[in-house]
Each structure stands twice: as C-alpha cells, then as structure tokens.
Protein backbone atom coordinates (compact mmCIF):
# COMPACT_ATOMS: atom_id res chain seq x y z
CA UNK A 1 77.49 136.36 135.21
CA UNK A 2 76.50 139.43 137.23
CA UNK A 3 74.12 139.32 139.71
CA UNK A 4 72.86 135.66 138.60
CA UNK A 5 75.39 133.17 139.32
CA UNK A 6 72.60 130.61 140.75
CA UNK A 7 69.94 130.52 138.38
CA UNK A 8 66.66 128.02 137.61
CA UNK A 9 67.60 128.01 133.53
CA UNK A 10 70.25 129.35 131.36
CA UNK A 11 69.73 129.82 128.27
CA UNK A 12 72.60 130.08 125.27
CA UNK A 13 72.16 132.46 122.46
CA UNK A 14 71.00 135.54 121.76
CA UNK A 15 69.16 135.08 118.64
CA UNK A 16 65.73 135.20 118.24
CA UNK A 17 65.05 131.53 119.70
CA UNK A 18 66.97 132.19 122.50
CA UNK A 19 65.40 135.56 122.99
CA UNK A 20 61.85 134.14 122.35
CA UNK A 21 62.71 131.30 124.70
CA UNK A 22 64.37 133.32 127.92
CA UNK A 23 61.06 135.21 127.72
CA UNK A 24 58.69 132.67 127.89
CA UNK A 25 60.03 131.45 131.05
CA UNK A 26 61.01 135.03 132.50
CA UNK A 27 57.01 135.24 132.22
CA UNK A 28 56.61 132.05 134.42
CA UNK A 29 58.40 133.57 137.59
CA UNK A 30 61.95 131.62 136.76
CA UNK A 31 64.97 133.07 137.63
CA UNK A 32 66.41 133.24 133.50
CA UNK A 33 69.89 134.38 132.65
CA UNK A 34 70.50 134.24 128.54
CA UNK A 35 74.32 133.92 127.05
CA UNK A 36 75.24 135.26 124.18
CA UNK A 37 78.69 134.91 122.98
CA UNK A 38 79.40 137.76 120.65
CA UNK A 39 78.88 141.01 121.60
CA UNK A 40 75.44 142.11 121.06
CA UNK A 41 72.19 139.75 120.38
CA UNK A 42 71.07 138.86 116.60
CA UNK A 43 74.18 139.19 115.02
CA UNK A 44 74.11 135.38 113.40
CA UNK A 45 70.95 134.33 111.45
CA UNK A 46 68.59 135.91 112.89
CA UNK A 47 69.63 139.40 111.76
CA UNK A 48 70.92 138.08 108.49
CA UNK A 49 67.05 136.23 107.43
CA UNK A 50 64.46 137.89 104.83
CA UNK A 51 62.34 139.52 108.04
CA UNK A 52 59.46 137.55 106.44
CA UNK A 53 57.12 136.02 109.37
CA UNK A 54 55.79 133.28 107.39
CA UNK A 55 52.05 131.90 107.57
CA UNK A 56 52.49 128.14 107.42
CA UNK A 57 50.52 127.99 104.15
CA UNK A 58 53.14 125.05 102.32
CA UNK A 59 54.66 123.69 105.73
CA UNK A 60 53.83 120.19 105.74
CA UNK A 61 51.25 119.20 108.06
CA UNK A 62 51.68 117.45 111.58
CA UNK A 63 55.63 117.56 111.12
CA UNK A 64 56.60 119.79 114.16
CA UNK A 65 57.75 122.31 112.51
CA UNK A 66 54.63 122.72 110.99
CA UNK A 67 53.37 123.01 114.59
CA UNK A 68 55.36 125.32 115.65
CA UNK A 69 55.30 127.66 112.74
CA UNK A 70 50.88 127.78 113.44
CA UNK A 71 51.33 128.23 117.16
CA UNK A 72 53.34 131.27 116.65
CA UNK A 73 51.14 132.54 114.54
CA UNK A 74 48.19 132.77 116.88
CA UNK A 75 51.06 133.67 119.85
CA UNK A 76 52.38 136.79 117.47
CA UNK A 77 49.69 139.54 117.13
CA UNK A 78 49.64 140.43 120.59
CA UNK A 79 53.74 140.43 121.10
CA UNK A 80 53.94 142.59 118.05
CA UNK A 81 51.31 145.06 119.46
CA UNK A 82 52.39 145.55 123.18
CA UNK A 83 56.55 145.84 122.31
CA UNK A 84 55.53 148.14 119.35
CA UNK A 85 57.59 145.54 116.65
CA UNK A 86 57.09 147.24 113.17
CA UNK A 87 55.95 145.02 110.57
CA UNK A 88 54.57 145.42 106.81
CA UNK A 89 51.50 143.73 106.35
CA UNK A 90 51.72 143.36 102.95
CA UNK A 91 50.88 139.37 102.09
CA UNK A 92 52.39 136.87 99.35
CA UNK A 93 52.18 136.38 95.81
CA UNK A 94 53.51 133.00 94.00
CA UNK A 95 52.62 133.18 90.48
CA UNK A 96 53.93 129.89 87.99
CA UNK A 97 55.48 129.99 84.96
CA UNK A 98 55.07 126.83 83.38
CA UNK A 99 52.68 123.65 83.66
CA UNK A 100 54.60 122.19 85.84
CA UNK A 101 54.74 125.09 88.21
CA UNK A 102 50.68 125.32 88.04
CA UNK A 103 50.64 121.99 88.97
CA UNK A 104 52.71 122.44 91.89
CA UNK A 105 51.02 125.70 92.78
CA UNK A 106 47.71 124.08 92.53
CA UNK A 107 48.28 121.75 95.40
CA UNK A 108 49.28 124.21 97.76
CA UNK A 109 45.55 125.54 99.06
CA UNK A 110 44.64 121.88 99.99
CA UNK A 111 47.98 122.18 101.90
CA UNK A 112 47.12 125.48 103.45
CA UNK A 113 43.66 124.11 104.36
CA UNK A 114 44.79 121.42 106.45
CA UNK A 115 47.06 124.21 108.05
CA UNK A 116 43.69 127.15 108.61
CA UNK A 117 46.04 129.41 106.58
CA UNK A 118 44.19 131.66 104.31
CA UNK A 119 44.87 131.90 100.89
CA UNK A 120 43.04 133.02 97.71
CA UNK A 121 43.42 130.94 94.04
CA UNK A 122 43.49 133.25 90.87
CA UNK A 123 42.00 132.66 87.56
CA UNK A 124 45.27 132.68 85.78
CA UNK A 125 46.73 129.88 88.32
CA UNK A 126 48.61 132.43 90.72
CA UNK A 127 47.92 131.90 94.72
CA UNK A 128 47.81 135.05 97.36
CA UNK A 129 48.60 134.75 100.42
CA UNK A 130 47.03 137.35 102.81
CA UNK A 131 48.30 137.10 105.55
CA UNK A 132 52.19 136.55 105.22
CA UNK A 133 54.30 140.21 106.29
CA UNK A 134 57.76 141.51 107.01
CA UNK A 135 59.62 142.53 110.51
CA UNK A 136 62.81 143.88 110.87
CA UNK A 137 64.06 141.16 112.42
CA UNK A 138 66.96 142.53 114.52
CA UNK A 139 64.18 145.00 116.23
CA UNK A 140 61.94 141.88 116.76
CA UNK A 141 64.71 139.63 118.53
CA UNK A 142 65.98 142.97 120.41
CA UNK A 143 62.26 143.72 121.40
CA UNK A 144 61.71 140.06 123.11
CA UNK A 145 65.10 140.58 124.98
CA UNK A 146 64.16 144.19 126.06
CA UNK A 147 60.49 142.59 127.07
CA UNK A 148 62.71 139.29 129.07
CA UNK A 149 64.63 142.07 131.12
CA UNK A 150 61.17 143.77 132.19
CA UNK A 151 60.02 140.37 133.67
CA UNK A 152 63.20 139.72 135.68
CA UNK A 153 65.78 137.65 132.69
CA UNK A 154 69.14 139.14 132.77
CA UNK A 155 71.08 139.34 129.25
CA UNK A 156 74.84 138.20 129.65
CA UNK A 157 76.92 138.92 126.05
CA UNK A 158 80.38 138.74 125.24
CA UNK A 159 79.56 135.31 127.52
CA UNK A 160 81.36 132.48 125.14
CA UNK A 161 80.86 128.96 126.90
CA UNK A 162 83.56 127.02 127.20
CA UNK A 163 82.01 123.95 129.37
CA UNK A 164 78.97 122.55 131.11
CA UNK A 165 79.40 120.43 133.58
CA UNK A 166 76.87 118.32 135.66
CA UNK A 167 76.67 117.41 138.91
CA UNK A 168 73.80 116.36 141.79
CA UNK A 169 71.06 118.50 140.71
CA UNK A 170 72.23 121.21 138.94
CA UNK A 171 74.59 122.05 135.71
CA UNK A 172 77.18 123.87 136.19
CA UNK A 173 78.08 126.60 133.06
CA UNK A 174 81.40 128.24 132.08
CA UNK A 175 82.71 130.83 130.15
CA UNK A 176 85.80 131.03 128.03
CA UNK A 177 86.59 134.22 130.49
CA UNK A 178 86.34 132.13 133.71
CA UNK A 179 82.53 133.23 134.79
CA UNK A 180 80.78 130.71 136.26
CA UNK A 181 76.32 130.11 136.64
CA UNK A 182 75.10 127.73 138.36
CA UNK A 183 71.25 126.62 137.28
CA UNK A 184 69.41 123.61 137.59
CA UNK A 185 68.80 123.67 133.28
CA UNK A 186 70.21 125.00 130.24
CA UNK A 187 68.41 125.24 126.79
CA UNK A 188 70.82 125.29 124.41
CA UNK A 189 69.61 127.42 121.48
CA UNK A 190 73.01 128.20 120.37
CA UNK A 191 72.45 128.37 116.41
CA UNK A 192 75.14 127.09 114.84
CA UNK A 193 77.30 126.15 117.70
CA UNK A 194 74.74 123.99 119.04
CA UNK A 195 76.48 120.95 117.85
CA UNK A 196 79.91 122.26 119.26
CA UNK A 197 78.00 122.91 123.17
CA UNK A 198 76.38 119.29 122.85
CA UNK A 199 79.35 117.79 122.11
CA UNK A 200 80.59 119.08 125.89
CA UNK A 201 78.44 117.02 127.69
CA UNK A 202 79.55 114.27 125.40
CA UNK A 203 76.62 114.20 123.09
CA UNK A 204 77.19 113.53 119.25
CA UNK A 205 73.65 112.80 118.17
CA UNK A 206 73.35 115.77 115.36
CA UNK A 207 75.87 117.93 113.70
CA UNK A 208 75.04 121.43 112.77
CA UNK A 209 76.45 122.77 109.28
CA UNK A 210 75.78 126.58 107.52
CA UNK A 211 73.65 126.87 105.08
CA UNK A 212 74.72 130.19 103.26
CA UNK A 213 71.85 132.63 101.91
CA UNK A 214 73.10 135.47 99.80
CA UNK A 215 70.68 138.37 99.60
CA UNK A 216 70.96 142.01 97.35
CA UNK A 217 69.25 145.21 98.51
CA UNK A 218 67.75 147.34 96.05
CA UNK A 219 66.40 151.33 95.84
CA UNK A 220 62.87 150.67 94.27
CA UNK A 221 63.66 151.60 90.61
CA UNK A 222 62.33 154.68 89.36
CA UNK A 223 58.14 155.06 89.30
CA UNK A 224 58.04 151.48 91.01
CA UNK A 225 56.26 150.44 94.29
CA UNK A 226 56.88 146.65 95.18
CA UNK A 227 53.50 146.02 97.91
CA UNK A 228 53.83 142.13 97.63
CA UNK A 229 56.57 139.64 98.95
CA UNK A 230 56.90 137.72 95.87
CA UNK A 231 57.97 134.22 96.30
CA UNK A 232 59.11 131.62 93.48
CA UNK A 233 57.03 128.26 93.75
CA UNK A 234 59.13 126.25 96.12
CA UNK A 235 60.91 122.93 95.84
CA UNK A 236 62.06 120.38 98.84
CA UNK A 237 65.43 121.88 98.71
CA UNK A 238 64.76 125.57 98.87
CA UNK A 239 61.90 128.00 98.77
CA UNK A 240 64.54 129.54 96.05
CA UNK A 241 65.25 133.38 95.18
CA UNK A 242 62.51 135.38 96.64
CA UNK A 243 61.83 139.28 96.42
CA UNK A 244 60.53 141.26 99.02
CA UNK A 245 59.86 144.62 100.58
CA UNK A 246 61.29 145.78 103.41
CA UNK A 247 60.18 147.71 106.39
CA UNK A 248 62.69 150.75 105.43
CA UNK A 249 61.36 150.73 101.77
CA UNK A 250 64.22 148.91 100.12
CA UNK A 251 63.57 145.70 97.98
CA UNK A 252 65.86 143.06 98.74
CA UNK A 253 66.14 139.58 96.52
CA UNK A 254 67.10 136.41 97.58
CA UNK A 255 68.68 133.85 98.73
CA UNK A 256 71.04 131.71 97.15
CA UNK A 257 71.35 128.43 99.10
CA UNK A 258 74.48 126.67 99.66
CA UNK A 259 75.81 123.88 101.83
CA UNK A 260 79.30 125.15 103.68
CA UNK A 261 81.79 123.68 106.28
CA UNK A 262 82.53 126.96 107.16
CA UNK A 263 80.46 128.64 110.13
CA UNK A 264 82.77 131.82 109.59
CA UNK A 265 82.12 132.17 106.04
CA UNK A 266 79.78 135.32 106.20
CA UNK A 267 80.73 136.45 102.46
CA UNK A 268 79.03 137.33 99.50
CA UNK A 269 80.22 135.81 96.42
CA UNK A 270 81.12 137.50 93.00
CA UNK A 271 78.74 135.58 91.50
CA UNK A 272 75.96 135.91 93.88
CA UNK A 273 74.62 139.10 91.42
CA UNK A 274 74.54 136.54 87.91
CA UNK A 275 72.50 133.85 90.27
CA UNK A 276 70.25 136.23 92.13
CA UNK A 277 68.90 138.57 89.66
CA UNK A 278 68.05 136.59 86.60
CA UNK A 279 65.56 134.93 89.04
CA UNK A 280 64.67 138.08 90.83
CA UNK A 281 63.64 139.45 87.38
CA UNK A 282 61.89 136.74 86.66
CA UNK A 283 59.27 137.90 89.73
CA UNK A 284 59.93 141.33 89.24
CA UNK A 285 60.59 142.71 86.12
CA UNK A 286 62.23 146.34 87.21
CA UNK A 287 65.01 144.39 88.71
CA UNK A 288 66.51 143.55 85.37
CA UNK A 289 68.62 146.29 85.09
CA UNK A 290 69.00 147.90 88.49
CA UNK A 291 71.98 147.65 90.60
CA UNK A 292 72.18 146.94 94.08
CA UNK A 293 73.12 149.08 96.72
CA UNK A 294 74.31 146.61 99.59
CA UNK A 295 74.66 142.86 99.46
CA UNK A 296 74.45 140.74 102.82
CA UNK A 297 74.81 136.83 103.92
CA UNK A 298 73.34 134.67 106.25
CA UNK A 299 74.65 131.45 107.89
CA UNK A 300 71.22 129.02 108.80
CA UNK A 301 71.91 126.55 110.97
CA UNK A 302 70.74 123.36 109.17
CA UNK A 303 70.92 119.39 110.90
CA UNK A 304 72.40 116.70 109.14
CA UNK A 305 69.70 114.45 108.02
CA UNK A 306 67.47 116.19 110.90
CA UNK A 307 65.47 119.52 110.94
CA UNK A 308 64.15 121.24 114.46
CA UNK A 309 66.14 118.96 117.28
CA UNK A 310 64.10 120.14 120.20
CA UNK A 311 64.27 118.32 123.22
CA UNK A 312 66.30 116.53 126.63
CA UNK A 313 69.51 115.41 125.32
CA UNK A 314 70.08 111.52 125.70
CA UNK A 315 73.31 111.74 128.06
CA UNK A 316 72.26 114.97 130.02
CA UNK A 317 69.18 115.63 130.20
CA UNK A 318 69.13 118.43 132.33
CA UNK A 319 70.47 120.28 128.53
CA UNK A 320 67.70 120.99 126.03
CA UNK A 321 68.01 121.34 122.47
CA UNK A 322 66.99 123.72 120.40
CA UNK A 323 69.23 122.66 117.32
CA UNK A 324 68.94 122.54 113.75
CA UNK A 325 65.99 125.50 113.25
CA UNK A 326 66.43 126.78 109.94
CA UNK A 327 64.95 129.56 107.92
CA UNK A 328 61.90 129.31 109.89
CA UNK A 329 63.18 130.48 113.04
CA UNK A 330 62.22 133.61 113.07
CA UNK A 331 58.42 133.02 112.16
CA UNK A 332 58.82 129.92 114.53
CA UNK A 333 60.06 131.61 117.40
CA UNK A 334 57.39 132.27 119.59
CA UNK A 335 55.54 128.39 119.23
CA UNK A 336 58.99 127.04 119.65
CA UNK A 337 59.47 129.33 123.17
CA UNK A 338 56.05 127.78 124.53
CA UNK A 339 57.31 124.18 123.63
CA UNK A 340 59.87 124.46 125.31
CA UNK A 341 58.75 126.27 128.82
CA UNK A 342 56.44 123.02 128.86
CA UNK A 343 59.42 120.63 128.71
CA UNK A 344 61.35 122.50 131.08
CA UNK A 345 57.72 122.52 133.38
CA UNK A 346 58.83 118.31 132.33
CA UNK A 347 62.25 118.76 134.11
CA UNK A 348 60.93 119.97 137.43
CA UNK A 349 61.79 123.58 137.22
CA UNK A 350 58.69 125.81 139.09
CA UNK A 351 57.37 127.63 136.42
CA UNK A 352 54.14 129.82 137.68
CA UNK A 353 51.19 131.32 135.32
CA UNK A 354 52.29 133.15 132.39
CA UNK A 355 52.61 136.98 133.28
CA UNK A 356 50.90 139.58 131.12
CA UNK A 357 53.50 141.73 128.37
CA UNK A 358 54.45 144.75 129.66
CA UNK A 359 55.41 146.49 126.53
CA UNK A 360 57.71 149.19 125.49
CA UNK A 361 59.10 150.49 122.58
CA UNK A 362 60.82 148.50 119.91
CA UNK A 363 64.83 149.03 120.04
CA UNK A 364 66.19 151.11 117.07
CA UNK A 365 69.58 150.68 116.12
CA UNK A 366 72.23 152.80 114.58
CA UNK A 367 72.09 151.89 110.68
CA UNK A 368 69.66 149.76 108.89
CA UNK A 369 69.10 145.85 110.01
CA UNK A 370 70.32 144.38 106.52
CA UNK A 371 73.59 146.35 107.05
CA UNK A 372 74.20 145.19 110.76
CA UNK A 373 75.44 141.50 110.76
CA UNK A 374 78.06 142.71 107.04
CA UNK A 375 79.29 145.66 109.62
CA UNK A 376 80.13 143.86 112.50
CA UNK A 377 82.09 141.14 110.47
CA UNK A 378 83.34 143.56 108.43
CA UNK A 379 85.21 144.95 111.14
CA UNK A 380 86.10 141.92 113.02
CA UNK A 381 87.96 140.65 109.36
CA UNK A 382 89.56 144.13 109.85
C-alpha cells in the first residue's frame, strides 16, 4: 500500500467517483488511500464518456439521481475554478422533428422547473439549454485526484483487489499482488467490477453489466463551427446519438447503446459508422459526408433492474456501494462524493469540517482524452 497500510477508508477505483469520493473525505481530516486496479486512473468510463457535465434539466425529479446530479451542480463551479479544469461553456440545443417529438420536447421545461434548471422555449418548438458544457473528462477525474493528494489521500494503482475480509472493527483489504490495508471502511466505487468486489463479502444483491457507447470524432468540416452540444430528444432507454464539441475543437457524435456480457469488450463495431451518422446528420447537417478521424468506446456500468446503488451493504456494512452509476457519473460526481462522506460520518469514521481547495493546475496528458482509453487497450490486445 505504501506508507498507508492502516487507514480510516479505502476507497476502490480510480474513476471519477472514486476520485470525487477520496476527496471529499481527504477534505474532512480522514486518513484516505484510493485503489485503482489498472495502471493509471480514468481509463474505464470515465475517460471513455461525452465530457458533457449535464444540468439536470430532464432527470426525473426526487429520484436520487436526480439529487445528486443538482447537488453537483451547485458543488462544481468552484472545483472547476480553483484546480483550473477546462471546460466549454457552450449550452444545449434539442430541436424535434416531428409532432411527436414537440410533444415530448414540450414537457421538458415543466420538468426542468421542478429541477431550478434554466432553459429557454423557442417559437419553432426547439428548447436551449444554457447552462449545460463540456470537460475533458480524463483532466477533470485526474484534477480531483491531484487535489485528494494535496489534502493528505494517497493514490495506490496497479492495486487489483483480490479480497476483503472483516473482522472486529475494521476490514481488512487485499491485493491480487499480496499488499495488504487495513481501514475501518471501504467505499466500493469500483465501476464495473463492483458487482465482482461485493460478491467477496458474500453479497449478491445487484449485478453490474456494460453498457457499450460507440462514439466518432470528427475535424469540423470545412467553413463550419459547431458552438452547441446538440442532443436528440431523449427516450427512457437512451438519450440516443448526440453531437457535441469538444474542448480540443473536434466534434465527436454519439453513442450507440448496447447491452453486453462482456466487461472487456472495448471495440468499435463496423457498423458503428451506418448507425451513428445518419442520426448525427440528422442534428448536424455537415456530418453527412465527412469522415471520421478516430472512433472510441465506452463500457457504463449499468444495474440490473437498479440504477445508482449507493449505500451500507446488507451483509457488511462496514462496505459502501457506489454501484450501478451510469452515464451520469461524471456530471454526478461531486453530489454523489458529499452523499457519501455523510454516510461514512453514519459509520462512525471522524470526519472534521470540510477543508478549503487548494488548487493547482489541471493534469495534461500526452495525446488527446478521446484517444487515451482506445490506446491503452490497444496495446494491452497487443
């Protein structure tokens, strides 16, 4: 573990729940260690997302998620001004097609009401969205991780668990490489292993399964400037094939959505292109004809039958989980960090006043964010 081995929480995963999570309580004086099994943070879905920090504006109201998704919100503006986390401002157009899509579109703002989100109606039925904007979402996880290391947290990867095992008053936590921490709880924020590190403290109450999202990356075509995110009216399923800027001045289009049994399967299909751009179009006519330049896929970590499994579990309670957070996560991050300091407060762990952000500078890495996650299993396939 290094120079934690007895520790007040530990926290698996290194993606940007865990990150936003091991920070929140690094802030409250505890003694935080975060594991992260592959070899540098973000490298599941939260580097493989859109980067869009969403407002809230369709979420449905008093579901937790919901919750979560407006706490963050209000928690965000200061985080992304002291760590210096780069994001476009550039708010949210859904425009429908068809009655049925106006009639869908014209429920939203009594939706978005309920929520305090801002939006503005159009005469021709189309809905803006001010305030909705893009990250880079690698640099945002990285920059809570960097920010959890200036308040004390120390950031274990290449740290696989392989068991955790309770005892009096503490949990005792394993790696596959024989390192051993000691801590009194773990938060389990594990993506989609989460279901795999519940099962060893014997709980089956939820199974995780991958949801794959395809996306494309685009040069702008020639004499066009995309300044919207551009999103399809959604459906229960799927806020379907969106188009987006990003903050490196690509346009990217997506995602597909489709239900796998295989949490390796980071591929993009053949036929991602045919389902993706048709739609894309659709938004954003200069897409038609323009060919991608990269292609990229994330894994979300969707429940069975559940959505946003936050809490004790049944058998050990001592283990929290954060399970089953979907394509919200990143925009979700921060409320569901503060939601979960107070149920560790719950489990007796000394958590003091909340420290002020120290700040720094946001991490850059070596190639583009939308190119990171491909790269790394690229060369792991290799």
């Amino acid at each position: 573990m290094g120079r934690l081995t007895d520790i007040d929480v530990a926290v698996i995963g290194g993606g940007v729940v865990g990150c936003a999570v091991t920070l929140a309580v690094a802030r409250r004086g505890a003694a935080v260690g975060l594991l992260e099994a592959e070899p540098e943070l973000a490298l599941g879905a939260s580097g493989t997302n859109s980067g869009i920090l969403h407002t809230g504006f369709d979420s449905t109201p008093g579901e937790l998620e919901t919750e979560l998704i407006l706490t963050s919100a209000v928690a965000r503006e200061p985080v992304l001004s002291a760590l210096s986390i780069p994001v476009l401002r550039c708010g949210a157009l859904i425009r429908p097609f068809d009655d049925a899509e106006r009639e869908a579109v014209a429920a939203i703002p009594a939706v978005a009401r309920r929520n305090g989100v801002r939006v503005a109606e159009r005469d021709d039925g189309a809905l803006e969205i001010p305030d909705e904007m893009v990250t880079d979402p690698v640099a945002y996880t990285l920059a809570l991780a960097a920010e959890a290391e200036r308040h004390g947290a120390e950031l274990c990867t290449g740290w696989r668990v392989d068991s955790v095992e309770p005892d009096d008053a503490r949990l005792t936590v394993r790696s596959s490489s024989g390192a051993t921490v000691r801590c009194r709880t773990v938060i389990n924020c594990a993506g989609l292993a989460a279901d795999e590190i519940a099962r060893l403290t014997g709980d089956e109450s939820f199974s995780i399964y991958p949801r794959k999202g395809e996306f494309l990356v685009f040069d702008p075509p020639a004499g066009e400037r995309l300044d919207q995110i551009l999103l399809p009216v959604p459906t229960e399923r799927t806020r379907g094939v969106l188009v987006f800027p990003t903050i490196d001045g690509k346009i990217v289009a997506g995602p597909t959505a489709l239900d796998l049994e295989d949490k390796r399967d980071w591929t993009v299909r053949p036929g991602a292109r045919g389902e993706i751009i048709p739609k894309a179009a659709a938004l954003y006519p200069p897409l038609a004809d323009a060919q991608p330049v990269f292609a990229y896929a994330g894994l979300r970590p969707a429940g069975r039958g559940a959505n946003y499994i936050i809490g004790p579990a049944r058998r050990c309670p001592r283990l929290v989980h954060v399970a089953a957070i979907r394509s919200t996560g990143l925009t979700a991050s921060l409320g569901i960090a503060e939601h979960v300091t107070a149920i560790v407060a719950s489990l007796g762990v000394e958590l003091g006043p909340e420290t002020a952000l120290r700040g720094g500078h946001a991490v850059a890495g070596d190639r583009p964010w939308w190119q990171r996650t491909a790269a790394y299993r690229a060369d792991v396939a290799a």
